[in-house]
PDB file of N, CA and C in Angstrom:
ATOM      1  N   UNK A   1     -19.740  10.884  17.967  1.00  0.00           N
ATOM      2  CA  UNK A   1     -19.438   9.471  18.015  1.00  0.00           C
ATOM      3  C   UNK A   1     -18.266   9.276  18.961  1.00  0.00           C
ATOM      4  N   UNK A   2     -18.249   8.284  19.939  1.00  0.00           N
ATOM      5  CA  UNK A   2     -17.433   8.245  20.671  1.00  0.00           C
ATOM      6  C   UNK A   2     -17.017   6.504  20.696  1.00  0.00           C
ATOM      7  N   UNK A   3     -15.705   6.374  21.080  1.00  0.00           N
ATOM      8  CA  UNK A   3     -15.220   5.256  21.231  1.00  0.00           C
ATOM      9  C   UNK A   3     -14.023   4.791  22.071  1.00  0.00           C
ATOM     10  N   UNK A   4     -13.848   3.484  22.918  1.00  0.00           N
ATOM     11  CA  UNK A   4     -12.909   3.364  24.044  1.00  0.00           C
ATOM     12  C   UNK A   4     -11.535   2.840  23.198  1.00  0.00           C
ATOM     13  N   UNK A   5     -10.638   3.565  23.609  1.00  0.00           N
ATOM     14  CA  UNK A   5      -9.233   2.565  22.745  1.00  0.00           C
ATOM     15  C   UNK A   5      -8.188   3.059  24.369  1.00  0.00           C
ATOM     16  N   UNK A   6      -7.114   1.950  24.465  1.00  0.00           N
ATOM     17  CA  UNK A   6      -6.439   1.840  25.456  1.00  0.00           C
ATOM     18  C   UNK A   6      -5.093   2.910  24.908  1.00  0.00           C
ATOM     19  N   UNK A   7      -4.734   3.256  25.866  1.00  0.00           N
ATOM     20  CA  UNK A   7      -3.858   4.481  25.851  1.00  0.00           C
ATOM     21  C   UNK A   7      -2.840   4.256  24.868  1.00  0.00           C
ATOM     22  N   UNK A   8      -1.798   3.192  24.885  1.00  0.00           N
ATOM     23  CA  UNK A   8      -0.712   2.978  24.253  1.00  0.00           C
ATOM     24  C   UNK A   8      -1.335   3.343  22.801  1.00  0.00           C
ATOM     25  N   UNK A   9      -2.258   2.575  22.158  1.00  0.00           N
ATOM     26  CA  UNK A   9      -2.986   2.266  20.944  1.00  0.00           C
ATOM     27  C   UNK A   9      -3.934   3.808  20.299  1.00  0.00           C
ATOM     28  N   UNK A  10      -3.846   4.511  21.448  1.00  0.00           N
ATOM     29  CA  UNK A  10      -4.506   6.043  21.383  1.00  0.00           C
ATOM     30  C   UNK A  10      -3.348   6.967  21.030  1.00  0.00           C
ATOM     31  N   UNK A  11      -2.349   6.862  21.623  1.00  0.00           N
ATOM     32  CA  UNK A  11      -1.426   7.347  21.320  1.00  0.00           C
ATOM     33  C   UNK A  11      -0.449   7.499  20.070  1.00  0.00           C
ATOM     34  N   UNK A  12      -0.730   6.557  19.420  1.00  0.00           N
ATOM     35  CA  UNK A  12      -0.524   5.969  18.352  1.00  0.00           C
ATOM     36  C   UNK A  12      -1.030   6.765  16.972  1.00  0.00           C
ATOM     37  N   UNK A  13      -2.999   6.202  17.613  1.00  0.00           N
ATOM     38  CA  UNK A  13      -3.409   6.486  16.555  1.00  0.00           C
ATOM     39  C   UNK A  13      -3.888   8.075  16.561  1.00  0.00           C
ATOM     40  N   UNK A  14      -3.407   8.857  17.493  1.00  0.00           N
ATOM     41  CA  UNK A  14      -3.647  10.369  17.950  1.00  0.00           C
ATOM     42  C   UNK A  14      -2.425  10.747  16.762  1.00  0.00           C
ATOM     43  N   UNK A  15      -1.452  10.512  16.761  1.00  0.00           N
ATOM     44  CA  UNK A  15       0.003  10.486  15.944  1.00  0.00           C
ATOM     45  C   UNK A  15       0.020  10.753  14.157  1.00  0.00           C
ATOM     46  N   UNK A  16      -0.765   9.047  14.026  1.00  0.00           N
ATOM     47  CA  UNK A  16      -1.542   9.269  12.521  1.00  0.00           C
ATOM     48  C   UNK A  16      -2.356   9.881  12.014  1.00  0.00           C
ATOM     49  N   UNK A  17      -3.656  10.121  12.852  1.00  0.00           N
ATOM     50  CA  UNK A  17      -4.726  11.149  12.570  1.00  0.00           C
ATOM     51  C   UNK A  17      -4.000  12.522  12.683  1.00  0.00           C
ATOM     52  N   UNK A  18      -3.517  12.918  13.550  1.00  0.00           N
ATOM     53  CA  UNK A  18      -3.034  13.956  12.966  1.00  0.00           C
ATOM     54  C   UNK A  18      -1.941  14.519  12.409  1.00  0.00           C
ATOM     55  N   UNK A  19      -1.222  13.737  11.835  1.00  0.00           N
ATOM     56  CA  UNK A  19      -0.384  13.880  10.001  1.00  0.00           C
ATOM     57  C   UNK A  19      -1.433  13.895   9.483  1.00  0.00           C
ATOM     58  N   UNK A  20      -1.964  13.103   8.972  1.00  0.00           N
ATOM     59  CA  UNK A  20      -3.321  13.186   7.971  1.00  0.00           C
ATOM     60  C   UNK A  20      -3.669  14.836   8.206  1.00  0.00           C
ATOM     61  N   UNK A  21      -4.033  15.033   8.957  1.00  0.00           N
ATOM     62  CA  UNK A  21      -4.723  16.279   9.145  1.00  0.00           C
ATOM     63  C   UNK A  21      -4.168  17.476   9.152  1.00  0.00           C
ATOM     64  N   UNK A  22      -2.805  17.705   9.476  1.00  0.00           N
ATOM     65  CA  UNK A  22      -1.802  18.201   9.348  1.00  0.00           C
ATOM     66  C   UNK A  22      -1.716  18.583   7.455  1.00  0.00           C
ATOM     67  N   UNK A  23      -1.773  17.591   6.816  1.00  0.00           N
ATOM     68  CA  UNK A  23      -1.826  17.721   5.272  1.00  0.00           C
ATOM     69  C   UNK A  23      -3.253  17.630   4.424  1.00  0.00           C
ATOM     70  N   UNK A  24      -3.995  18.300   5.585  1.00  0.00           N
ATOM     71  CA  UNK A  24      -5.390  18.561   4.491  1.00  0.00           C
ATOM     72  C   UNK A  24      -5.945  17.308   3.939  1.00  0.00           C
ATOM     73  N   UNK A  25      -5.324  15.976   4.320  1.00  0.00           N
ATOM     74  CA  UNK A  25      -6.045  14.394   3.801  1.00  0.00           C
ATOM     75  C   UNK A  25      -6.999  14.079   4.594  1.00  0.00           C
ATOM     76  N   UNK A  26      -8.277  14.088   4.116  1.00  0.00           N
ATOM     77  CA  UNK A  26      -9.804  13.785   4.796  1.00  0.00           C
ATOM     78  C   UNK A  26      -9.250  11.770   4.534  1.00  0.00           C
ATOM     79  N   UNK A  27     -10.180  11.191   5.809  1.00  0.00           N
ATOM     80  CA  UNK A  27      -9.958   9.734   5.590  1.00  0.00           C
ATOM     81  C   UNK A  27     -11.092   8.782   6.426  1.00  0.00           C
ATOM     82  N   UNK A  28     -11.390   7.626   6.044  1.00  0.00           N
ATOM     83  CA  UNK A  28     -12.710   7.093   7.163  1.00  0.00           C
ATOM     84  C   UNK A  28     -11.710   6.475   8.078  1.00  0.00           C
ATOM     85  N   UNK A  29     -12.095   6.177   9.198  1.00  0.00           N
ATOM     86  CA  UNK A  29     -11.976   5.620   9.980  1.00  0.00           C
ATOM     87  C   UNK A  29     -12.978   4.515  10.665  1.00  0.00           C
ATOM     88  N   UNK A  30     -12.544   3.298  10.925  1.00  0.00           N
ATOM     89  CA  UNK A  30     -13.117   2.476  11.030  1.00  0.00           C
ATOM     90  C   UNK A  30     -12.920   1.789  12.948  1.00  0.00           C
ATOM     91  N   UNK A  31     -13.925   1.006  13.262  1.00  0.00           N
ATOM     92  CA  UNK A  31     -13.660   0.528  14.253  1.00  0.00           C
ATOM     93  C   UNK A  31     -14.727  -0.567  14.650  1.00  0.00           C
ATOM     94  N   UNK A  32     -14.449  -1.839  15.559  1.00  0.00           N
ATOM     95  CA  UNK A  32     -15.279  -2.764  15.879  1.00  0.00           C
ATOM     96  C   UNK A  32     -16.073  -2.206  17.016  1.00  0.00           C
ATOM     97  N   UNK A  33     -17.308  -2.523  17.231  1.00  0.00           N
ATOM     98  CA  UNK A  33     -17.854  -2.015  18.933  1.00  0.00           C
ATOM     99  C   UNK A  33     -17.877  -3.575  19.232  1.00  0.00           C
ATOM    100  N   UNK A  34     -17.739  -3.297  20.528  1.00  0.00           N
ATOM    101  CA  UNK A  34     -17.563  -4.270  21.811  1.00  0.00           C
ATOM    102  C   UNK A  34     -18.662  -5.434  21.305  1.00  0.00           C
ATOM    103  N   UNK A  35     -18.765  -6.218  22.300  1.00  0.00           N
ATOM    104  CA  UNK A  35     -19.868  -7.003  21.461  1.00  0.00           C
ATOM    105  C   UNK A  35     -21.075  -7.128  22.531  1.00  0.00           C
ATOM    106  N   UNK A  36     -20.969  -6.367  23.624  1.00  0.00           N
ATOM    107  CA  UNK A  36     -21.987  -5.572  24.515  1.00  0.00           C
ATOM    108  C   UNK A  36     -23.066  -4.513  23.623  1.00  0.00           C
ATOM    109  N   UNK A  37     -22.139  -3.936  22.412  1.00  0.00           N
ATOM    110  CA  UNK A  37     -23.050  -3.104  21.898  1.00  0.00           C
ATOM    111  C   UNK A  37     -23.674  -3.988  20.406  1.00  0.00           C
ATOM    112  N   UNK A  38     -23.386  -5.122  20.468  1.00  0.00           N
ATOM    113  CA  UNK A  38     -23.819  -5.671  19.126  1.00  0.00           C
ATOM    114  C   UNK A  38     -22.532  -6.206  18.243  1.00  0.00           C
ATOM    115  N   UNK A  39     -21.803  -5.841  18.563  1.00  0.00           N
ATOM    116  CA  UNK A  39     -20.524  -6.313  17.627  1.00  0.00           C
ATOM    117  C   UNK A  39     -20.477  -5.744  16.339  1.00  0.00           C
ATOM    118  N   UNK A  40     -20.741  -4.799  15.952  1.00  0.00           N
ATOM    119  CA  UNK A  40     -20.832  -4.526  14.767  1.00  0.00           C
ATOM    120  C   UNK A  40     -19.613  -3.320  14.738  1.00  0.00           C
ATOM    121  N   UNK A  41     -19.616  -2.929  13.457  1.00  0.00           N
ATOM    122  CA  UNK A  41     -18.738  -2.006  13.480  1.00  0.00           C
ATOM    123  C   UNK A  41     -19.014   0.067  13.230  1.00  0.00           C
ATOM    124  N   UNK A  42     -18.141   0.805  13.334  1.00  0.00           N
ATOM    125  CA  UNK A  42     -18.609   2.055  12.815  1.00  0.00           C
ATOM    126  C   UNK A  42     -17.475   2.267  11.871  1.00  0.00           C
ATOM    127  N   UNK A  43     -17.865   3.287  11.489  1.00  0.00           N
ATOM    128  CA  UNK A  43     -16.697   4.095  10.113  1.00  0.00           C
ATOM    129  C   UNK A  43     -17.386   6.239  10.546  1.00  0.00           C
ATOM    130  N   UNK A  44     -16.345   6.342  10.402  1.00  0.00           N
ATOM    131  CA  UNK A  44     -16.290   7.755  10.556  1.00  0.00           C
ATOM    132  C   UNK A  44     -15.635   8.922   9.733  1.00  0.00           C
ATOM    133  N   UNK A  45     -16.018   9.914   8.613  1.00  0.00           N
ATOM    134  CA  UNK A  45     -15.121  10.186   7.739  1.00  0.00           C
ATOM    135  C   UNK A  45     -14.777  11.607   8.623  1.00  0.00           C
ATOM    136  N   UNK A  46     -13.475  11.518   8.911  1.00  0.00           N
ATOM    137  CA  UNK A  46     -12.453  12.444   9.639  1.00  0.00           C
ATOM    138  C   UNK A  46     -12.043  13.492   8.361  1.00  0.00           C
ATOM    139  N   UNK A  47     -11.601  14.904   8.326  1.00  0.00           N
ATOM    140  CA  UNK A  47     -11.635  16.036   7.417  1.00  0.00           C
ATOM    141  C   UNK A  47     -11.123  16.548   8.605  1.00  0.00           C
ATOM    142  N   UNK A  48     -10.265  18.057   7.456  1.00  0.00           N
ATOM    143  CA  UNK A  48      -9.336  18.733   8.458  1.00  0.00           C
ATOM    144  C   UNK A  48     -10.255  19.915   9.426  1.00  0.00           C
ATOM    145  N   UNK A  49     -11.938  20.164   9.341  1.00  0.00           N
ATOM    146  CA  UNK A  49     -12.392  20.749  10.122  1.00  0.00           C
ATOM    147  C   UNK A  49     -13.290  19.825  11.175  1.00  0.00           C
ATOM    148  N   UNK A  50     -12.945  18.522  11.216  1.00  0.00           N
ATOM    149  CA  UNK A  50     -13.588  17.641  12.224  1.00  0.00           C
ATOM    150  C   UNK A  50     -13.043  17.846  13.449  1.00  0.00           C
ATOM    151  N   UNK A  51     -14.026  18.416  14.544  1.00  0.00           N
ATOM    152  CA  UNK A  51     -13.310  18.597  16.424  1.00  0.00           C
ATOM    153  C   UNK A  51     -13.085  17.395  17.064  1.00  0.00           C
ATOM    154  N   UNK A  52     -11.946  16.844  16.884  1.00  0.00           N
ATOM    155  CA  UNK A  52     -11.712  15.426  17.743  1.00  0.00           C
ATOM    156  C   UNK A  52     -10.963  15.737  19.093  1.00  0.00           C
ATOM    157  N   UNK A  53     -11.167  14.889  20.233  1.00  0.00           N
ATOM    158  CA  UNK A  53     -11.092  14.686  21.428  1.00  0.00           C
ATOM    159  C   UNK A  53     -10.075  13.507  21.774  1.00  0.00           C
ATOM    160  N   UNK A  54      -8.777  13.199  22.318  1.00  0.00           N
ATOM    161  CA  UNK A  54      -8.015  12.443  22.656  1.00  0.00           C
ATOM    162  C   UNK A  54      -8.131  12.878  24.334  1.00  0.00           C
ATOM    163  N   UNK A  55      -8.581  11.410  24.481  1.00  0.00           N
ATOM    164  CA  UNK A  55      -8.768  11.505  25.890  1.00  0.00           C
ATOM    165  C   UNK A  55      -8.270   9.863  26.531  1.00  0.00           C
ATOM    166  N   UNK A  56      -7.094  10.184  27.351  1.00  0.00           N
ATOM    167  CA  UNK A  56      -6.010   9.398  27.651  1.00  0.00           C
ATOM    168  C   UNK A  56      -6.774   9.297  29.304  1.00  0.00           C
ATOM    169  N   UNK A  57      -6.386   7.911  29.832  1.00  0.00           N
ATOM    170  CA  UNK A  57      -7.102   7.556  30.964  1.00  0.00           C
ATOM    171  C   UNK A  57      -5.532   7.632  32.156  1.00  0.00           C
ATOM    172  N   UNK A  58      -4.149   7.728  31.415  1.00  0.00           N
ATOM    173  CA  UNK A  58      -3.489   7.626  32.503  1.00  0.00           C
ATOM    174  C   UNK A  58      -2.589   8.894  31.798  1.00  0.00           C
ATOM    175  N   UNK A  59      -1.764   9.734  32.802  1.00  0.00           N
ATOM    176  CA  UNK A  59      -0.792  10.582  32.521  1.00  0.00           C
ATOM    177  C   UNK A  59       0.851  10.224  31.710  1.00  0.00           C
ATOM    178  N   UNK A  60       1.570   9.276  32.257  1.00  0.00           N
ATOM    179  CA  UNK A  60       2.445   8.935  31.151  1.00  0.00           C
ATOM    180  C   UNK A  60       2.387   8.494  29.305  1.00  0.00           C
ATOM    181  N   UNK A  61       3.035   9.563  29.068  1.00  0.00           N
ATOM    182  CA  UNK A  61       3.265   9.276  27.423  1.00  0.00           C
ATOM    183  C   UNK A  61       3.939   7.802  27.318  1.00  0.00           C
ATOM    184  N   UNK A  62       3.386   6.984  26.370  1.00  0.00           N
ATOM    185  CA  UNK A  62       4.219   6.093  26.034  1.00  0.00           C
ATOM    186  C   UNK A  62       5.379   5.992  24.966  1.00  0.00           C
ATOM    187  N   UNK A  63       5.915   5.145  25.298  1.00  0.00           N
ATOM    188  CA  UNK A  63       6.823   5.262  24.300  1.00  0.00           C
ATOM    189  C   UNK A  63       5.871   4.602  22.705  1.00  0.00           C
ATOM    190  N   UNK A  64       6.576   5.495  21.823  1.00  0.00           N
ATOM    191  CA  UNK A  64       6.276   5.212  20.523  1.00  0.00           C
ATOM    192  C   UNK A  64       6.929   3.497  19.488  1.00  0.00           C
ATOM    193  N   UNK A  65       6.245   3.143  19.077  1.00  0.00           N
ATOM    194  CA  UNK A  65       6.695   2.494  18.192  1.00  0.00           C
ATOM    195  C   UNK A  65       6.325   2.694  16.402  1.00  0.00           C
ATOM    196  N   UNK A  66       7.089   3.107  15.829  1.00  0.00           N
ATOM    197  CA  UNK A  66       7.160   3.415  14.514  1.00  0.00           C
ATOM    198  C   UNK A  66       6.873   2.834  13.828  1.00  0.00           C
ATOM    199  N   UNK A  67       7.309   0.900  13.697  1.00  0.00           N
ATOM    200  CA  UNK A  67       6.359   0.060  12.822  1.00  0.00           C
ATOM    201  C   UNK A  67       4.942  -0.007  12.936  1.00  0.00           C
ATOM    202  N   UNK A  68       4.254   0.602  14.254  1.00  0.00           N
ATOM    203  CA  UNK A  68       2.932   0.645  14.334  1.00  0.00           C
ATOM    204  C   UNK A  68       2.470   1.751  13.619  1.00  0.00           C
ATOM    205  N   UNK A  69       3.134   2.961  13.814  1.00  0.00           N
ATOM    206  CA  UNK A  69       2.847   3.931  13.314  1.00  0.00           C
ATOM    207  C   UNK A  69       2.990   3.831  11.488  1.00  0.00           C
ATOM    208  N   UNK A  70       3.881   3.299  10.753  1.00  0.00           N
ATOM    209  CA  UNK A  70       4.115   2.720   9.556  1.00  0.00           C
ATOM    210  C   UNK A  70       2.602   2.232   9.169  1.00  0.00           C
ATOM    211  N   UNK A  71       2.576   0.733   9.843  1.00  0.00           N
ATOM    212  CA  UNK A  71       1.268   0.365   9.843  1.00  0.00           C
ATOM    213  C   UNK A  71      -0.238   1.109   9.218  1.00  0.00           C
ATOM    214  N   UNK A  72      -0.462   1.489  10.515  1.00  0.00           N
ATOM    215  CA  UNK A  72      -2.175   2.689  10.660  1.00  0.00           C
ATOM    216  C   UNK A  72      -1.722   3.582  10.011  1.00  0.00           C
ATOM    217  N   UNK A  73      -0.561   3.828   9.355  1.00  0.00           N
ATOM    218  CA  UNK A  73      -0.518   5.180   8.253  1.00  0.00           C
ATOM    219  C   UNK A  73      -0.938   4.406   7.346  1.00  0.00           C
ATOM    220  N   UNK A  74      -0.438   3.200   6.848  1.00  0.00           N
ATOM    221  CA  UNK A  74      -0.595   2.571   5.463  1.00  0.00           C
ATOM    222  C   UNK A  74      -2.265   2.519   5.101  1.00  0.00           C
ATOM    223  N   UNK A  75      -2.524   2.175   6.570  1.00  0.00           N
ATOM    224  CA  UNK A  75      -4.413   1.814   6.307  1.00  0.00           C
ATOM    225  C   UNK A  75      -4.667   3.158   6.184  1.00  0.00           C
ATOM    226  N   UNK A  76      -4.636   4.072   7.553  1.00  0.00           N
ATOM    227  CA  UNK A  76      -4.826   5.277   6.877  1.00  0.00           C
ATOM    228  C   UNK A  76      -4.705   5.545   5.452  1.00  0.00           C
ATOM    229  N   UNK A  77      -3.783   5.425   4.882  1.00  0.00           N
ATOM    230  CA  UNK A  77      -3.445   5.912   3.169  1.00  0.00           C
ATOM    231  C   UNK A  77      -4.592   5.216   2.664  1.00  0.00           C
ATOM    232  N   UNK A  78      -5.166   3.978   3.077  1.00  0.00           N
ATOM    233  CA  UNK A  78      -5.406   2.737   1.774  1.00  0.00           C
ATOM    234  C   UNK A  78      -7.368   3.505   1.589  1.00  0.00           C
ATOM    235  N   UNK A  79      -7.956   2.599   0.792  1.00  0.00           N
ATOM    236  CA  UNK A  79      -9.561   3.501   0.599  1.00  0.00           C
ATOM    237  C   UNK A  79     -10.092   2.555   1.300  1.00  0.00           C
ATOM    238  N   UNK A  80     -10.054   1.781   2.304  1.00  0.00           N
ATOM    239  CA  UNK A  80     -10.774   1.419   3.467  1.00  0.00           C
ATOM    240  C   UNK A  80     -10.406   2.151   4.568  1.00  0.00           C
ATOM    241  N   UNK A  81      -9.363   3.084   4.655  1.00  0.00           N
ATOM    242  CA  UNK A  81      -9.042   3.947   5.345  1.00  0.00           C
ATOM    243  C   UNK A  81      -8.851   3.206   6.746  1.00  0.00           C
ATOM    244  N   UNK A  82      -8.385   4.277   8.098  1.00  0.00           N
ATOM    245  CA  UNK A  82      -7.600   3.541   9.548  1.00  0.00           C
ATOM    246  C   UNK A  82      -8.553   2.983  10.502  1.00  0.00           C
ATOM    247  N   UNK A  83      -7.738   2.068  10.447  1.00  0.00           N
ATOM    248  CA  UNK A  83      -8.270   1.077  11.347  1.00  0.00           C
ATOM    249  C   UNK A  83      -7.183   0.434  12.463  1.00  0.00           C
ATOM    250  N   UNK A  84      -7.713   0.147  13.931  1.00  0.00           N
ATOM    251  CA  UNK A  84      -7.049  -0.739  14.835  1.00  0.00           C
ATOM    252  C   UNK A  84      -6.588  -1.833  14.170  1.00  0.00           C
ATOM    253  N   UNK A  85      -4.829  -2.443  14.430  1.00  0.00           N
ATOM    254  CA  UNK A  85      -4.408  -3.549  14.359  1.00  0.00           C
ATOM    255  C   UNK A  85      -3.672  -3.692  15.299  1.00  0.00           C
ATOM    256  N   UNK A  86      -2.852  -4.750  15.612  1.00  0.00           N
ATOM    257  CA  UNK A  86      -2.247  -5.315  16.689  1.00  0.00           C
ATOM    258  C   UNK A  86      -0.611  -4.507  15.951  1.00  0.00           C
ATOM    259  N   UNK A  87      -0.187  -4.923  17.795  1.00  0.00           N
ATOM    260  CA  UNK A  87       0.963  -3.684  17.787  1.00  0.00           C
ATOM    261  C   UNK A  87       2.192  -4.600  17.054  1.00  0.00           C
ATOM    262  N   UNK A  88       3.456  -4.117  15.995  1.00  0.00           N
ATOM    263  CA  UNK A  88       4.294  -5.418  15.292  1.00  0.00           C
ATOM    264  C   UNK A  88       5.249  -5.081  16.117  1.00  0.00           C
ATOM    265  N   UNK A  89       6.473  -6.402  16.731  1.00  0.00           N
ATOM    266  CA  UNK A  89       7.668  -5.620  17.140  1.00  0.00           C
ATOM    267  C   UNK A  89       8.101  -5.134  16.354  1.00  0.00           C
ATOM    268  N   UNK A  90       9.140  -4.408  17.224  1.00  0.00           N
ATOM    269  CA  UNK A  90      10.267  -3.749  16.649  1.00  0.00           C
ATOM    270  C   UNK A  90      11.619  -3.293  17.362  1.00  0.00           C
ATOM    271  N   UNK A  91      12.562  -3.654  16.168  1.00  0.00           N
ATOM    272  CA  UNK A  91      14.228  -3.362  16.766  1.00  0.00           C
ATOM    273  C   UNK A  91      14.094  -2.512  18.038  1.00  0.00           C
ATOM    274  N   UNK A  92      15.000  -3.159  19.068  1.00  0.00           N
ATOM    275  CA  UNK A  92      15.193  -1.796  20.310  1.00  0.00           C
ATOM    276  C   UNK A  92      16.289  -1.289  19.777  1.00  0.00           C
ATOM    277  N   UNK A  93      16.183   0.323  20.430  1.00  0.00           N
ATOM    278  CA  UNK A  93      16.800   0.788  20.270  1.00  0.00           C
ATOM    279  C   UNK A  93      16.235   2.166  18.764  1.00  0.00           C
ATOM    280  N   UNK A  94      14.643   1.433  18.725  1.00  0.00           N
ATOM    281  CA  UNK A  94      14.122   2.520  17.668  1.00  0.00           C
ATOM    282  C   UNK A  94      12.597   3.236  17.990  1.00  0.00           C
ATOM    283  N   UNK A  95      12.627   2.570  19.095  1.00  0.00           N
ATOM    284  CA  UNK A  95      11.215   3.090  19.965  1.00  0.00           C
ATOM    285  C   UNK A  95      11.935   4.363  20.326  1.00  0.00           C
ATOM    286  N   UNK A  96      10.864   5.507  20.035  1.00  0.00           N
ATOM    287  CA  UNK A  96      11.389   6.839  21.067  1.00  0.00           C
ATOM    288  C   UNK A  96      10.196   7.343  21.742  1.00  0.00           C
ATOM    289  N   UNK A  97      10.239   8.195  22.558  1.00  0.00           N
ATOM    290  CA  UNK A  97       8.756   8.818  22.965  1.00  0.00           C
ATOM    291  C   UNK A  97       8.872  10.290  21.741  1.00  0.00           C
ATOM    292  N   UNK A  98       7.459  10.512  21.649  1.00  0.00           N
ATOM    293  CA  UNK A  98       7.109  11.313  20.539  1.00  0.00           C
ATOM    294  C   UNK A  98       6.675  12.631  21.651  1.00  0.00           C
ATOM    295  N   UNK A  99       5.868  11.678  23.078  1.00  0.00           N
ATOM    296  CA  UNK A  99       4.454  13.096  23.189  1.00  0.00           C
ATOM    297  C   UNK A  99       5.487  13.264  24.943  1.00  0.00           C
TER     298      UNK A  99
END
């Protein structure tokens, strides 16, 4: 199963998926398709022997933001499991780069 997400938002969720995975927590993952493919959505249940692929379209790491990461952990945690949301600000001065 494959799917397009923009780098900043990949980066992100590359971050959460693997804590999760890091601690042996299997989780679904969810996502909208375009509405070229129908608009509908997929779900994917991710486990710590699933081969996933992060594939970034430009070379700079972005900088991190932590309330996002807060965020897609929480869904991550929740039993509808992670899903894309929009990015929340946050204080400068608490963004760091991670990758």
């Amino acid at each position: 199963m494959r799917t397009d997400i923009e780098d900043r938002a990949l980066a992100h969720m590359q971050i959460v998926v693997g804590n999760k995975l890091k601690r042996g927590e299997p989780f679904f993952f969810t996502w909208r398709d375009d509405a070229s493919l129908g608009d509908g959505r997929h779900s994917v249940w991710i486990h710590p022997a699933s081969a996933l692929d992060f594939k970034f379209h430009g070379s700079r790491a972005p900088k991190i933001n932590h309330a996002w990461l807060e965020l897609l952990s929480r869904t991550a945690n929740s039993a509808s499991g992670l899903h894309m949301m929009s990015e929340p600000a946050e204080s400068v001065g608490a963004v760091v780069s991670y990758l």
